[in-house]
PDB file of N, CA and C in Angstrom:
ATOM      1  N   UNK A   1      10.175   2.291  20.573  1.00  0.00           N
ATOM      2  CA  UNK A   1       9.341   1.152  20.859  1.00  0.00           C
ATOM      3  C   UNK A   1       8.875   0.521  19.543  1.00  0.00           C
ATOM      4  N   UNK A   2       8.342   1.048  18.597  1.00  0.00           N
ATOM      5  CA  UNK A   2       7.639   0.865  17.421  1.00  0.00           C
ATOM      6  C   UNK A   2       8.473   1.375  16.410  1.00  0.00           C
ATOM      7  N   UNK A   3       9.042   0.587  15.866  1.00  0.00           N
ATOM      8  CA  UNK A   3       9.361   0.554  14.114  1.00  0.00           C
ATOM      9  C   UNK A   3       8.727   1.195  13.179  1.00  0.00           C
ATOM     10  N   UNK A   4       6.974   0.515  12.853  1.00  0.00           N
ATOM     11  CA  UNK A   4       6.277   1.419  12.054  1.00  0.00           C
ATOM     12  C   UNK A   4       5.925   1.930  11.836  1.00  0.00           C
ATOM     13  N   UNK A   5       5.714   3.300  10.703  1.00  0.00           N
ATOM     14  CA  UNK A   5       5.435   4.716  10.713  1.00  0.00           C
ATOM     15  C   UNK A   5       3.823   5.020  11.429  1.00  0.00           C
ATOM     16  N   UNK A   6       3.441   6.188  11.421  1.00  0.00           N
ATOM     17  CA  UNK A   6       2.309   6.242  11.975  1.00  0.00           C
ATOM     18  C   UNK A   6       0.964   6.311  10.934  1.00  0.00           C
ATOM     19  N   UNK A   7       0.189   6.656  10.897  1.00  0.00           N
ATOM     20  CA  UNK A   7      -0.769   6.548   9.495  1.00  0.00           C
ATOM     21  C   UNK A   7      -0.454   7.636   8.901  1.00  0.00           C
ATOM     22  N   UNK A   8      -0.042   8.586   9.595  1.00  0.00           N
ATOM     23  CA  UNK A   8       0.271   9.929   8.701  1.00  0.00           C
ATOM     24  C   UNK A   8       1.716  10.115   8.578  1.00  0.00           C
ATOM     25  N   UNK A   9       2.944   9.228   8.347  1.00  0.00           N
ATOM     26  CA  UNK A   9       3.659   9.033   7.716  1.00  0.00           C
ATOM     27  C   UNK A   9       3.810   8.018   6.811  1.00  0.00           C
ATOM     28  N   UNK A  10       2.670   7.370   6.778  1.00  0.00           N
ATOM     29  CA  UNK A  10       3.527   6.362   5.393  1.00  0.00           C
ATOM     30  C   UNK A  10       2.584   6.623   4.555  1.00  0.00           C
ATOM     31  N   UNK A  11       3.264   6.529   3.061  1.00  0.00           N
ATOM     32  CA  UNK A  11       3.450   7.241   1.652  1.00  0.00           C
ATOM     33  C   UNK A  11       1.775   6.544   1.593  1.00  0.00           C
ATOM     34  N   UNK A  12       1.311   7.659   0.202  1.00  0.00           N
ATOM     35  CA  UNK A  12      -0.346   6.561   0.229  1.00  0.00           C
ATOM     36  C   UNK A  12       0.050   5.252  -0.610  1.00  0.00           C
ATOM     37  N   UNK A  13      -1.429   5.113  -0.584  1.00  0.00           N
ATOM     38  CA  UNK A  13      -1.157   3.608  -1.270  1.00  0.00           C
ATOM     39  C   UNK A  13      -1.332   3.574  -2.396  1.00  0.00           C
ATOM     40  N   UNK A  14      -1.355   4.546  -3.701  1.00  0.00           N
ATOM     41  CA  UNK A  14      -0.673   4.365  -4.845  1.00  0.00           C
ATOM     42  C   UNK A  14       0.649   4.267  -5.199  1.00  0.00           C
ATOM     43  N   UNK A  15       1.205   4.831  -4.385  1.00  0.00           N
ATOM     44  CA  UNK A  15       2.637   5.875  -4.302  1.00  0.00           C
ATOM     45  C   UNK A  15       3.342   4.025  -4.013  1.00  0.00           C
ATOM     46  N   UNK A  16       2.540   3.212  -2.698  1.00  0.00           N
ATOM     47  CA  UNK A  16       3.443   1.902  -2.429  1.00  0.00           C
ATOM     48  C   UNK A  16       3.183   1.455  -3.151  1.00  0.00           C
ATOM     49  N   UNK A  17       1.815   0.842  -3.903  1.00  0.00           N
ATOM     50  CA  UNK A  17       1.494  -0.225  -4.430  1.00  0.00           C
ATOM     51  C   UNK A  17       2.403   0.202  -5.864  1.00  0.00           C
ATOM     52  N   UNK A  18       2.843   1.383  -6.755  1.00  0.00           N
ATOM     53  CA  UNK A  18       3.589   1.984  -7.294  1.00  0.00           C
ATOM     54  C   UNK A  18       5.082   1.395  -7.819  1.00  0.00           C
ATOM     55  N   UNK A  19       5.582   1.267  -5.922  1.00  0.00           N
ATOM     56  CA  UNK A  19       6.450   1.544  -5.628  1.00  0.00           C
ATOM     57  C   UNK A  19       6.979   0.013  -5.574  1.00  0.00           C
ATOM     58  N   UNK A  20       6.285  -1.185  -5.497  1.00  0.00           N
ATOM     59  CA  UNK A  20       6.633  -2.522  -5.325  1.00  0.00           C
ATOM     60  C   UNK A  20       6.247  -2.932  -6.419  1.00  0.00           C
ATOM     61  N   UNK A  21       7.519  -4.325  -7.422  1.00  0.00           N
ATOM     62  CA  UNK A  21       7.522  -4.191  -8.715  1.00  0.00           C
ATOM     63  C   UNK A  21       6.477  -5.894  -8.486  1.00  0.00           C
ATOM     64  N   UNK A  22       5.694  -5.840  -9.381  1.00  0.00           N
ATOM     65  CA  UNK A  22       4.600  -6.922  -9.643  1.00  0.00           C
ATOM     66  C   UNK A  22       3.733  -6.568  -9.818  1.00  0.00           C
ATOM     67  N   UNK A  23       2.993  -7.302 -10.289  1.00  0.00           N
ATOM     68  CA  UNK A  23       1.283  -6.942 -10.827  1.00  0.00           C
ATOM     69  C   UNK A  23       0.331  -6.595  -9.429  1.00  0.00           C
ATOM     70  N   UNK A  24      -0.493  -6.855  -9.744  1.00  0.00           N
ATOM     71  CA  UNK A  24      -1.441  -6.582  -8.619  1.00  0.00           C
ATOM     72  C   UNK A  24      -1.614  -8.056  -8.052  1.00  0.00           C
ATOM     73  N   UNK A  25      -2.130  -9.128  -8.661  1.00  0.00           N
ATOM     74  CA  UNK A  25      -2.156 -10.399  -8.585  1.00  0.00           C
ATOM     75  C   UNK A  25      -0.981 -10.624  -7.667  1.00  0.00           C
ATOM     76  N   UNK A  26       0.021 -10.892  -7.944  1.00  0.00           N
ATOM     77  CA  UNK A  26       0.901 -10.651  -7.273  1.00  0.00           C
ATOM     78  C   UNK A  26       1.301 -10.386  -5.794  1.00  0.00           C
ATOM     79  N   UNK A  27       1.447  -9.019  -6.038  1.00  0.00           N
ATOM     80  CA  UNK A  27       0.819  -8.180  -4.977  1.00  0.00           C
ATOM     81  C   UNK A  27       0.108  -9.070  -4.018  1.00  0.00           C
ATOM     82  N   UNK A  28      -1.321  -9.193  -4.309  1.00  0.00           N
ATOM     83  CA  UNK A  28      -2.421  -9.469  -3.390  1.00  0.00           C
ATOM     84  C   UNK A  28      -2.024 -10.566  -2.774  1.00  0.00           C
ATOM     85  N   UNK A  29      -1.648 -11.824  -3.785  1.00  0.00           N
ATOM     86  CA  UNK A  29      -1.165 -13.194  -3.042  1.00  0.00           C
ATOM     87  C   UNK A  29      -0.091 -13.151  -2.256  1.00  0.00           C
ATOM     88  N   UNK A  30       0.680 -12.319  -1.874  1.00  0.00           N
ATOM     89  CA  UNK A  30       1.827 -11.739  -0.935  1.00  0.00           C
ATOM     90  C   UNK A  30       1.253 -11.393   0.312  1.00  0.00           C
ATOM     91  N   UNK A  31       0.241 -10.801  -0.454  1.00  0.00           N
ATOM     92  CA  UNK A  31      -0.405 -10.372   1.255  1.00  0.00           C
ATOM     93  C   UNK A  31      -1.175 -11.464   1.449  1.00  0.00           C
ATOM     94  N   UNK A  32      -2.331 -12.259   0.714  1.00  0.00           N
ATOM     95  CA  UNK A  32      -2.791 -12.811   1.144  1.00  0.00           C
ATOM     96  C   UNK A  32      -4.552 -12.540   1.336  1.00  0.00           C
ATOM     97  N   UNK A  33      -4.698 -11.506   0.058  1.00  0.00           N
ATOM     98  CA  UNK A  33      -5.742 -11.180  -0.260  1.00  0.00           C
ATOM     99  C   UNK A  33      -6.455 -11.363  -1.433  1.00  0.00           C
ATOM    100  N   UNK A  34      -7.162 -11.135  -1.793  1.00  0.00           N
ATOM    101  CA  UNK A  34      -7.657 -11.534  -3.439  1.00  0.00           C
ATOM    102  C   UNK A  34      -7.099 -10.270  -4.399  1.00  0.00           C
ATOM    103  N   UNK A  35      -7.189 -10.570  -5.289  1.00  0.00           N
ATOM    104  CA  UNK A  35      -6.667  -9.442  -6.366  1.00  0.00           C
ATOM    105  C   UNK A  35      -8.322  -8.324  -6.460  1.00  0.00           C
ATOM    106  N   UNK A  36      -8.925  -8.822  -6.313  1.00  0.00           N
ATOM    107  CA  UNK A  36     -10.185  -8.047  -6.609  1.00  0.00           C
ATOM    108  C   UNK A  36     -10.013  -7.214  -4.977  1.00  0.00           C
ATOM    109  N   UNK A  37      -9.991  -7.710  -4.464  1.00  0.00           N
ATOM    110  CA  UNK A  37      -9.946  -6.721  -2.787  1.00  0.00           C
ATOM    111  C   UNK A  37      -8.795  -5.451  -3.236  1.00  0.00           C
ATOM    112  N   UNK A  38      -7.741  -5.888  -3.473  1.00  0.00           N
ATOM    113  CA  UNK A  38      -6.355  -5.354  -3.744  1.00  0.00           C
ATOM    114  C   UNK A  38      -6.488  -3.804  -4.840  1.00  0.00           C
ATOM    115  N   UNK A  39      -7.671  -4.072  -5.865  1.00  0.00           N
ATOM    116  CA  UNK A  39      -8.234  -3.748  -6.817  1.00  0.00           C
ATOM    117  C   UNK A  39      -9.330  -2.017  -6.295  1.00  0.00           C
ATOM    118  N   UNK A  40      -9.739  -2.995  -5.369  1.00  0.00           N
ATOM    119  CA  UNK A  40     -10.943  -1.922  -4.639  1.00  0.00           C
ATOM    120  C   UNK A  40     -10.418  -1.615  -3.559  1.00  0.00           C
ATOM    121  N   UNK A  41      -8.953  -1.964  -2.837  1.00  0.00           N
ATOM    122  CA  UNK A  41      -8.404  -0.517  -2.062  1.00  0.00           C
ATOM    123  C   UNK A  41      -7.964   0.275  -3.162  1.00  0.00           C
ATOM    124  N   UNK A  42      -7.413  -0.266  -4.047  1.00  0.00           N
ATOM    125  CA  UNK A  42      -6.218   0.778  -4.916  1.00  0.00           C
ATOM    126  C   UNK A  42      -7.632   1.868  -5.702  1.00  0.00           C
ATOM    127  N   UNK A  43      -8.923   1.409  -5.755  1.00  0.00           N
ATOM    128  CA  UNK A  43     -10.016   2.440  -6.587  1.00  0.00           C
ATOM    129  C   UNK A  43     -10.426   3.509  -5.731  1.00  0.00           C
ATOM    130  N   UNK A  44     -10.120   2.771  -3.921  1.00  0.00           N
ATOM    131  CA  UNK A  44     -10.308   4.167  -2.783  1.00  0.00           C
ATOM    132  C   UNK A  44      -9.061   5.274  -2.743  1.00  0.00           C
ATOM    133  N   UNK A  45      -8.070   4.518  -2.595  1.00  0.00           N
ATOM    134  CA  UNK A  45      -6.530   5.269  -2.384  1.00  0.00           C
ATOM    135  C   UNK A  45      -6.811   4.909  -0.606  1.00  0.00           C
ATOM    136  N   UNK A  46      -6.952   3.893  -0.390  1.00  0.00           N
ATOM    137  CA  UNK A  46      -6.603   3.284   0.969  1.00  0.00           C
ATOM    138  C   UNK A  46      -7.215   1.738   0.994  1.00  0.00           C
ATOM    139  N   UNK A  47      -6.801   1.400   2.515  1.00  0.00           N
ATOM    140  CA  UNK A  47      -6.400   0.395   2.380  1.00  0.00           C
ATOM    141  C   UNK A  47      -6.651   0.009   4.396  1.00  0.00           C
ATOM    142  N   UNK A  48      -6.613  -0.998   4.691  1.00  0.00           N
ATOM    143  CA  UNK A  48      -6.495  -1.216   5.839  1.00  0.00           C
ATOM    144  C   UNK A  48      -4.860  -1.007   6.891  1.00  0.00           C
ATOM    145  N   UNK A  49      -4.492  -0.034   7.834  1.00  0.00           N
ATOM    146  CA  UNK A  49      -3.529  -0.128   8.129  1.00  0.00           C
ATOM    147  C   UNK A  49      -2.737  -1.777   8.334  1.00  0.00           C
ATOM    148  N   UNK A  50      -3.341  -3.136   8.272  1.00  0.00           N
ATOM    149  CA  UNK A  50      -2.078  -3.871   8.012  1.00  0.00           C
ATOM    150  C   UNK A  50      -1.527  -4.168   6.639  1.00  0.00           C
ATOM    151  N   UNK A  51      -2.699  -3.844   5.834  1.00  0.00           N
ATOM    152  CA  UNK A  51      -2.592  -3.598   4.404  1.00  0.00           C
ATOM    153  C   UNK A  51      -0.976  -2.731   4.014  1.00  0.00           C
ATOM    154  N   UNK A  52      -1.770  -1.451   4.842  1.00  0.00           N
ATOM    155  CA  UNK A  52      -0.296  -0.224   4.206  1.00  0.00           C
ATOM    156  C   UNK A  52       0.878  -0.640   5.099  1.00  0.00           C
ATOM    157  N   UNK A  53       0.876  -1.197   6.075  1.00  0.00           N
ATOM    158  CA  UNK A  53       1.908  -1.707   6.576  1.00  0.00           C
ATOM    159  C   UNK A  53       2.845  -2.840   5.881  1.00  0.00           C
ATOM    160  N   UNK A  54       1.990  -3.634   5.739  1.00  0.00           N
ATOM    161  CA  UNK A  54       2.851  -4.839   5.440  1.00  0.00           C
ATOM    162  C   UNK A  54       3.298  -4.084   3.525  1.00  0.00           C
ATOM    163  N   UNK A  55       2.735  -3.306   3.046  1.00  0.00           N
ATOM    164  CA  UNK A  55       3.074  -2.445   1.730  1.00  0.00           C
ATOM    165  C   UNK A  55       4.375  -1.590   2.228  1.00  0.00           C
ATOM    166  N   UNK A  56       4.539  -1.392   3.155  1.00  0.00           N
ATOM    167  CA  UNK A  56       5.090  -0.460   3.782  1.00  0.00           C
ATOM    168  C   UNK A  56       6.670  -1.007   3.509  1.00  0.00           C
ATOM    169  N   UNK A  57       6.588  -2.166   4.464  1.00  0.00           N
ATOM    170  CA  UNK A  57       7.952  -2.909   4.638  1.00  0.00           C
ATOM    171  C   UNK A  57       8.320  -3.249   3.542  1.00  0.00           C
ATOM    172  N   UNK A  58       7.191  -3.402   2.755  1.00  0.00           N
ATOM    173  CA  UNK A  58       8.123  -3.860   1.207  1.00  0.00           C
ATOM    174  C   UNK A  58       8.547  -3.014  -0.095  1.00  0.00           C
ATOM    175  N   UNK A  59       8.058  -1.589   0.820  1.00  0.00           N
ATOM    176  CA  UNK A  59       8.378  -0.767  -0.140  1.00  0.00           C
ATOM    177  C   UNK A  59      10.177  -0.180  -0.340  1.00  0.00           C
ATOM    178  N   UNK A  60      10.233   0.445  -0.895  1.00  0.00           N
ATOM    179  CA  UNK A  60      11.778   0.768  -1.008  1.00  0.00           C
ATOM    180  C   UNK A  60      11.926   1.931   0.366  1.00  0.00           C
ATOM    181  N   UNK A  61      10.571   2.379   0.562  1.00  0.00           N
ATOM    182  CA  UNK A  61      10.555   3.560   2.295  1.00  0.00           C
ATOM    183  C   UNK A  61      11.310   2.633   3.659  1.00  0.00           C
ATOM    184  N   UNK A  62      10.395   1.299   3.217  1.00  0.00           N
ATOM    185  CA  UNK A  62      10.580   0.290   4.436  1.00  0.00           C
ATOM    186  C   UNK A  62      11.485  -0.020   4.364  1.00  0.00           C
ATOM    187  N   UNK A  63      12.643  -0.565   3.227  1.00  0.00           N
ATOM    188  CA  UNK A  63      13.916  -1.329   3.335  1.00  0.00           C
ATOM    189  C   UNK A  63      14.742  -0.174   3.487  1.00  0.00           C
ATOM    190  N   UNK A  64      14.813   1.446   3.275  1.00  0.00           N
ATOM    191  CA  UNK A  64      15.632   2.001   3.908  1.00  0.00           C
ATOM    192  C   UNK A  64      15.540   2.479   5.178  1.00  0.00           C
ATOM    193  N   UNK A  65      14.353   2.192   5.688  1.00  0.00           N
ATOM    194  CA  UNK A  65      14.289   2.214   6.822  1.00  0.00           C
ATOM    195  C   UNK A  65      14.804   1.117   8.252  1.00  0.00           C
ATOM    196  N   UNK A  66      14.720  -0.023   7.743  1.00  0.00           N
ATOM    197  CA  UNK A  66      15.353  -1.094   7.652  1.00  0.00           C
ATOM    198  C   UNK A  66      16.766  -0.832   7.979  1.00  0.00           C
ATOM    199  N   UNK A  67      17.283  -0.430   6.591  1.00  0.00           N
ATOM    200  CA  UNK A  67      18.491  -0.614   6.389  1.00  0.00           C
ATOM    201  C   UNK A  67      19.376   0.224   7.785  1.00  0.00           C
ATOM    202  N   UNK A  68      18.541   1.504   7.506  1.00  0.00           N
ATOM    203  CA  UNK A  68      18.901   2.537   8.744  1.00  0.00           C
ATOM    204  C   UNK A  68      18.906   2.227  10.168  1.00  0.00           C
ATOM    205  N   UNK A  69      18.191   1.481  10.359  1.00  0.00           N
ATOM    206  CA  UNK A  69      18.323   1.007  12.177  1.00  0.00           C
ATOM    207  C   UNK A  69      18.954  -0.065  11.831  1.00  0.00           C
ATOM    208  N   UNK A  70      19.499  -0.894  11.196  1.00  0.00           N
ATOM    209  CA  UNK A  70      20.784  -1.868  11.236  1.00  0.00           C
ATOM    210  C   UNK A  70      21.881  -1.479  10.993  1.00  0.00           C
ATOM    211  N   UNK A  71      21.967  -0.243  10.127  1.00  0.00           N
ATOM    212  CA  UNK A  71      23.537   0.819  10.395  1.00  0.00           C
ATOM    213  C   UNK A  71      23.572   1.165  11.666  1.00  0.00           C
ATOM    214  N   UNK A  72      22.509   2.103  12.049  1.00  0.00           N
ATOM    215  CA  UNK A  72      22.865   2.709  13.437  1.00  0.00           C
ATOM    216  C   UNK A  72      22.989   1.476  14.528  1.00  0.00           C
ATOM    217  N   UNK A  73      22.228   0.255  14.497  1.00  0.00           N
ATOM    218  CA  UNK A  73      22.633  -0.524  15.651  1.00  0.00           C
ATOM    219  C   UNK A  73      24.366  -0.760  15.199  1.00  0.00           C
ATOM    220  N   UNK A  74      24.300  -1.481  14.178  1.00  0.00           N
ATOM    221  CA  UNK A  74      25.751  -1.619  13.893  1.00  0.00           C
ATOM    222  C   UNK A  74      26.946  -0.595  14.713  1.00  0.00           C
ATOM    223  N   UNK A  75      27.027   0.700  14.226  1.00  0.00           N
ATOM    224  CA  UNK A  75      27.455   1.659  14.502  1.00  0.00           C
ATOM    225  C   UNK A  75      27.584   1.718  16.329  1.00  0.00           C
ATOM    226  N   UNK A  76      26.616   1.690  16.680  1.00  0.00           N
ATOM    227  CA  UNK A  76      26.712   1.723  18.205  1.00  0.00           C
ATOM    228  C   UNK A  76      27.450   0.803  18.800  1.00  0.00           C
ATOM    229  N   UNK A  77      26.925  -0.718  17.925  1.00  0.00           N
ATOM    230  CA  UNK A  77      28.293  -1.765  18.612  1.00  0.00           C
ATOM    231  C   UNK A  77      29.111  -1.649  18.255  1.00  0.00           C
ATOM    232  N   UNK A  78      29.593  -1.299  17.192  1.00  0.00           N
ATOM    233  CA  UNK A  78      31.237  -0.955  17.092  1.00  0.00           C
ATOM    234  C   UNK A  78      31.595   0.108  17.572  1.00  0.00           C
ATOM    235  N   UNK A  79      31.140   0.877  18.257  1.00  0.00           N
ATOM    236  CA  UNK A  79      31.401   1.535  19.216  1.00  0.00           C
ATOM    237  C   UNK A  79      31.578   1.223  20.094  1.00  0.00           C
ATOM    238  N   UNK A  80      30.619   0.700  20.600  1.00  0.00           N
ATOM    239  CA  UNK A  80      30.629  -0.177  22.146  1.00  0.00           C
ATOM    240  C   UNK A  80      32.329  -1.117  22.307  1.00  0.00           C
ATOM    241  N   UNK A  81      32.033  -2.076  21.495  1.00  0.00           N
ATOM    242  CA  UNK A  81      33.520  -2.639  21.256  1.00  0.00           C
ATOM    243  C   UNK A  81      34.655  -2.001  21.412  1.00  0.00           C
ATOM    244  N   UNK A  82      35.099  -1.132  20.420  1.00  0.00           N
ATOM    245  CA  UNK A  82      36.182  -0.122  20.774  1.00  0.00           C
ATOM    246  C   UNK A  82      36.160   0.160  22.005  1.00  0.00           C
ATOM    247  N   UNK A  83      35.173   0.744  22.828  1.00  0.00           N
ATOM    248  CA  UNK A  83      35.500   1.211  24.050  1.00  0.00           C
ATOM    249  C   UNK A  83      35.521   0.392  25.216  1.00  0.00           C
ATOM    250  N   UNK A  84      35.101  -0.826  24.779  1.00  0.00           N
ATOM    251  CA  UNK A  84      35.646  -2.163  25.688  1.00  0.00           C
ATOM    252  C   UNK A  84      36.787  -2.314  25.375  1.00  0.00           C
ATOM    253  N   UNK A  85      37.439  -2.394  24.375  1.00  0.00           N
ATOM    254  CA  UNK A  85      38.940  -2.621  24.095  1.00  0.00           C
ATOM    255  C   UNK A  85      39.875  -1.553  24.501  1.00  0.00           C
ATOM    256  N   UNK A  86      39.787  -0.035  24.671  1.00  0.00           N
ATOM    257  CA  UNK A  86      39.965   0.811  25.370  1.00  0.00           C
ATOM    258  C   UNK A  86      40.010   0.176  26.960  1.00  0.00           C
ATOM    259  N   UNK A  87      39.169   0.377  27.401  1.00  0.00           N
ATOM    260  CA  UNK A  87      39.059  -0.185  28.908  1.00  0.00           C
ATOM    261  C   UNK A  87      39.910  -1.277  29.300  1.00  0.00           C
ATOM    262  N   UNK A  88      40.087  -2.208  28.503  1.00  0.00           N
ATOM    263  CA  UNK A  88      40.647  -3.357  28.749  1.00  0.00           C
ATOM    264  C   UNK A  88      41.896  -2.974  28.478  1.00  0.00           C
ATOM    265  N   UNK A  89      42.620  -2.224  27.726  1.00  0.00           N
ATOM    266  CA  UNK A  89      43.651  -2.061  27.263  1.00  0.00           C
ATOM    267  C   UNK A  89      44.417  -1.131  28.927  1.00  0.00           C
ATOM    268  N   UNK A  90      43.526  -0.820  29.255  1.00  0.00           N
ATOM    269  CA  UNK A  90      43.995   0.358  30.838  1.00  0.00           C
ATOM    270  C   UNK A  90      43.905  -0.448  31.532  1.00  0.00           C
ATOM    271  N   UNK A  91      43.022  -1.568  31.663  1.00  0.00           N
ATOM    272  CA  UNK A  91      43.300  -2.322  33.031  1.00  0.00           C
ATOM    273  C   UNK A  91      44.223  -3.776  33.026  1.00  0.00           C
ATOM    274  N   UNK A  92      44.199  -4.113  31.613  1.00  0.00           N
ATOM    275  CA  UNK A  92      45.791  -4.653  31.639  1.00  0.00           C
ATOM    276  C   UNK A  92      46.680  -4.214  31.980  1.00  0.00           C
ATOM    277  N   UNK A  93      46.867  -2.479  32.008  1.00  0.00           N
ATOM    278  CA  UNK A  93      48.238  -1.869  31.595  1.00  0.00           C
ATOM    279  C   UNK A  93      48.324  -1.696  33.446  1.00  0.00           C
ATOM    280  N   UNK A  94      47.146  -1.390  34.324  1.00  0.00           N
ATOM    281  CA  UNK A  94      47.232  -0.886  35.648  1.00  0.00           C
ATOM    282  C   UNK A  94      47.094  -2.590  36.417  1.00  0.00           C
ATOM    283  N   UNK A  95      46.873  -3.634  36.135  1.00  0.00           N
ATOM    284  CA  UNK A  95      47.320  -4.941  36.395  1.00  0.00           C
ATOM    285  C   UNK A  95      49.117  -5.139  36.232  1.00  0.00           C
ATOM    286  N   UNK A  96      49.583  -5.172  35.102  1.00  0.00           N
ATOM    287  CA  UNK A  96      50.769  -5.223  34.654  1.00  0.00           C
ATOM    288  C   UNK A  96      51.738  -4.226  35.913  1.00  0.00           C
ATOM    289  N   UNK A  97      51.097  -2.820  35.963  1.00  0.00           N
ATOM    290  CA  UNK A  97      52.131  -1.984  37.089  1.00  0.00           C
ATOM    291  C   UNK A  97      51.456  -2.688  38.556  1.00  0.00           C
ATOM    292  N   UNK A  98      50.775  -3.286  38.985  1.00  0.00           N
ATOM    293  CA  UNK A  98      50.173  -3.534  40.177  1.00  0.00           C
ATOM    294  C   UNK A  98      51.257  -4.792  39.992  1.00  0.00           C
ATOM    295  N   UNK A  99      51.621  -5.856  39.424  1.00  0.00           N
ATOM    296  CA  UNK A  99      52.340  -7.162  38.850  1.00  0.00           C
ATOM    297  C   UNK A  99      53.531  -6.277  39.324  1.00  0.00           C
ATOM    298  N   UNK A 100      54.276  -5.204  38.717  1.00  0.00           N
ATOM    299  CA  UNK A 100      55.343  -4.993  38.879  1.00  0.00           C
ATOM    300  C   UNK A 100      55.730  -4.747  40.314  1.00  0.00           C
ATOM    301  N   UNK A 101      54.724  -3.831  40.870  1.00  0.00           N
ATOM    302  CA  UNK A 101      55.400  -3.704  41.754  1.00  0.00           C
ATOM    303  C   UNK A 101      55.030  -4.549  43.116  1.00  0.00           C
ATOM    304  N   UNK A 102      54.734  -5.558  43.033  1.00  0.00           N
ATOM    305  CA  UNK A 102      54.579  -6.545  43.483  1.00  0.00           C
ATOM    306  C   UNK A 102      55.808  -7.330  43.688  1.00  0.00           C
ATOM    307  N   UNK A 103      56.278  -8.088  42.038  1.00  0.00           N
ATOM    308  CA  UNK A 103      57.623  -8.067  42.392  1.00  0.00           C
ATOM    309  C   UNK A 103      58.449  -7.610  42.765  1.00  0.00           C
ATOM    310  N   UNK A 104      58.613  -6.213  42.900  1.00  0.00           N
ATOM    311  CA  UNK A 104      59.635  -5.613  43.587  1.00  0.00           C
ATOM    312  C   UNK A 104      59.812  -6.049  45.550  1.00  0.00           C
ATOM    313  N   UNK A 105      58.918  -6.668  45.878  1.00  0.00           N
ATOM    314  CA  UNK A 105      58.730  -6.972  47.311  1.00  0.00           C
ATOM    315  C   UNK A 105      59.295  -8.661  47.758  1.00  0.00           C
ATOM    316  N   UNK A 106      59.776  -8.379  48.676  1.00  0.00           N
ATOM    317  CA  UNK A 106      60.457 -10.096  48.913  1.00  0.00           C
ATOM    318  C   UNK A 106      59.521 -10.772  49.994  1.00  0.00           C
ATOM    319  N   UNK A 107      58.939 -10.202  50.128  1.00  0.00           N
ATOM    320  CA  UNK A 107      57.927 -11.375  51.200  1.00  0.00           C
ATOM    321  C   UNK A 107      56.589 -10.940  50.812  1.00  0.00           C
ATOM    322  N   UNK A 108      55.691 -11.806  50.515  1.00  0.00           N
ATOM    323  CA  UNK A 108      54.618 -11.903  49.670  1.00  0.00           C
ATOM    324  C   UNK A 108      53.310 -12.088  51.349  1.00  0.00           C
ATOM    325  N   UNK A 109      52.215 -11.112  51.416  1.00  0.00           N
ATOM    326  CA  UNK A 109      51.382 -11.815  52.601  1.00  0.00           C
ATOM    327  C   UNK A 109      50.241 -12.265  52.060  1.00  0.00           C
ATOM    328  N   UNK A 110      49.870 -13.509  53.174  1.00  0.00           N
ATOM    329  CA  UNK A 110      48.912 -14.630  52.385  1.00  0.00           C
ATOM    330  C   UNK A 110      47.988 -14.065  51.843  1.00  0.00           C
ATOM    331  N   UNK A 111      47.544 -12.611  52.291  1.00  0.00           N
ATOM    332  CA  UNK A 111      45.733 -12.323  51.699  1.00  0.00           C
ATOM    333  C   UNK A 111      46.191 -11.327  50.652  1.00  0.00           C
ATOM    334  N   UNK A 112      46.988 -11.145  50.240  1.00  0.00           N
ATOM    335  CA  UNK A 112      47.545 -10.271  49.350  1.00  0.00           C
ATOM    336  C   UNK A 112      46.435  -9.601  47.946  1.00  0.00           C
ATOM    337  N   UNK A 113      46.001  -8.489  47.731  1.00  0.00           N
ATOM    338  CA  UNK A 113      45.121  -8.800  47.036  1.00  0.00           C
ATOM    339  C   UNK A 113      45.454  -8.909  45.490  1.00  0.00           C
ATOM    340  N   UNK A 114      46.674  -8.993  45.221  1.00  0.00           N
ATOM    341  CA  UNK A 114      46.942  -9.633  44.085  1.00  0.00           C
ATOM    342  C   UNK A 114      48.537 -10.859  44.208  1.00  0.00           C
ATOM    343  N   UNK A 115      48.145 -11.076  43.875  1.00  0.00           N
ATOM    344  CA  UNK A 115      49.480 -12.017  44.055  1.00  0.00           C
ATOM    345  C   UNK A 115      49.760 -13.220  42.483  1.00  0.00           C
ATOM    346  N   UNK A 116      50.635 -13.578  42.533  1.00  0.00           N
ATOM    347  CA  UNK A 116      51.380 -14.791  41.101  1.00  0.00           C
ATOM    348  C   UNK A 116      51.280 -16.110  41.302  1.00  0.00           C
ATOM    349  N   UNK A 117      50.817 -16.361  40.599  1.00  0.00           N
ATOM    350  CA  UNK A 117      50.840 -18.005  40.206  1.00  0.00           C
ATOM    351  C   UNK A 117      51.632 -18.596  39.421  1.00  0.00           C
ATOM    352  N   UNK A 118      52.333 -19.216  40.217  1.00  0.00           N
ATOM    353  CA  UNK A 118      53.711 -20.307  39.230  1.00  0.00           C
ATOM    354  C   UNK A 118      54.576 -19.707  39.159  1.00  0.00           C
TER     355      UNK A 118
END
């Protein structure tokens, strides 16, 4: 359901603020806070959870985390695919013998449940 870690998995907030390259200034105007606020979480070692969150996603934790549920979705659809192309590949092949032996018959009846066109 939820993407983001819980409070007791994500890294503290030296470790992010650390971990994301810019000043603090920086920093703060990203989020959208003053540098002096930014200043006096980093003097507690916390921070407001949208604080460590939105630190979160931009940390190098968040973009491999990121990265990881867009492999695995990836992964699943190309899976998925293959095994649609599988499937399809059998019911062409059991169309094609249903086709054949179809033709093999000289009188065709109207409700036929497969029958040729042209």
């Amino acid at each position: 359901m939820f993407r983001a870690p819980s409070q007791a998995n994500l890294p503290h907030l030296h470790t992010l603020l650390n971990d994301i390259h810019g000043d603090i200034d920086q920093i703060a105007r990203h989020l959208g806070i003053s540098p002096s606020t930014l200043r006096k979480y980093r003097a507690q070692g916390q921070a407001p959870r949208s604080v460590m969150l939105a630190l979160f996603w931009e940390s190098t934790w968040g973009r491999m985390t990121a990265d990881a549920v867009a492999f695995n979705h990836a992964a699943a659809h190309a899976a998925l695919a293959e095994s649609l192309k599988r499937q399809n590949k059998r019911l062409i092949a059991q169309i094609e013998q249903l086709e054949a032996e179809l033709a093999q018959n000289d009188g065709h009846a109207a409700n036929a449940p497969i029958f040729m066109v042209g």
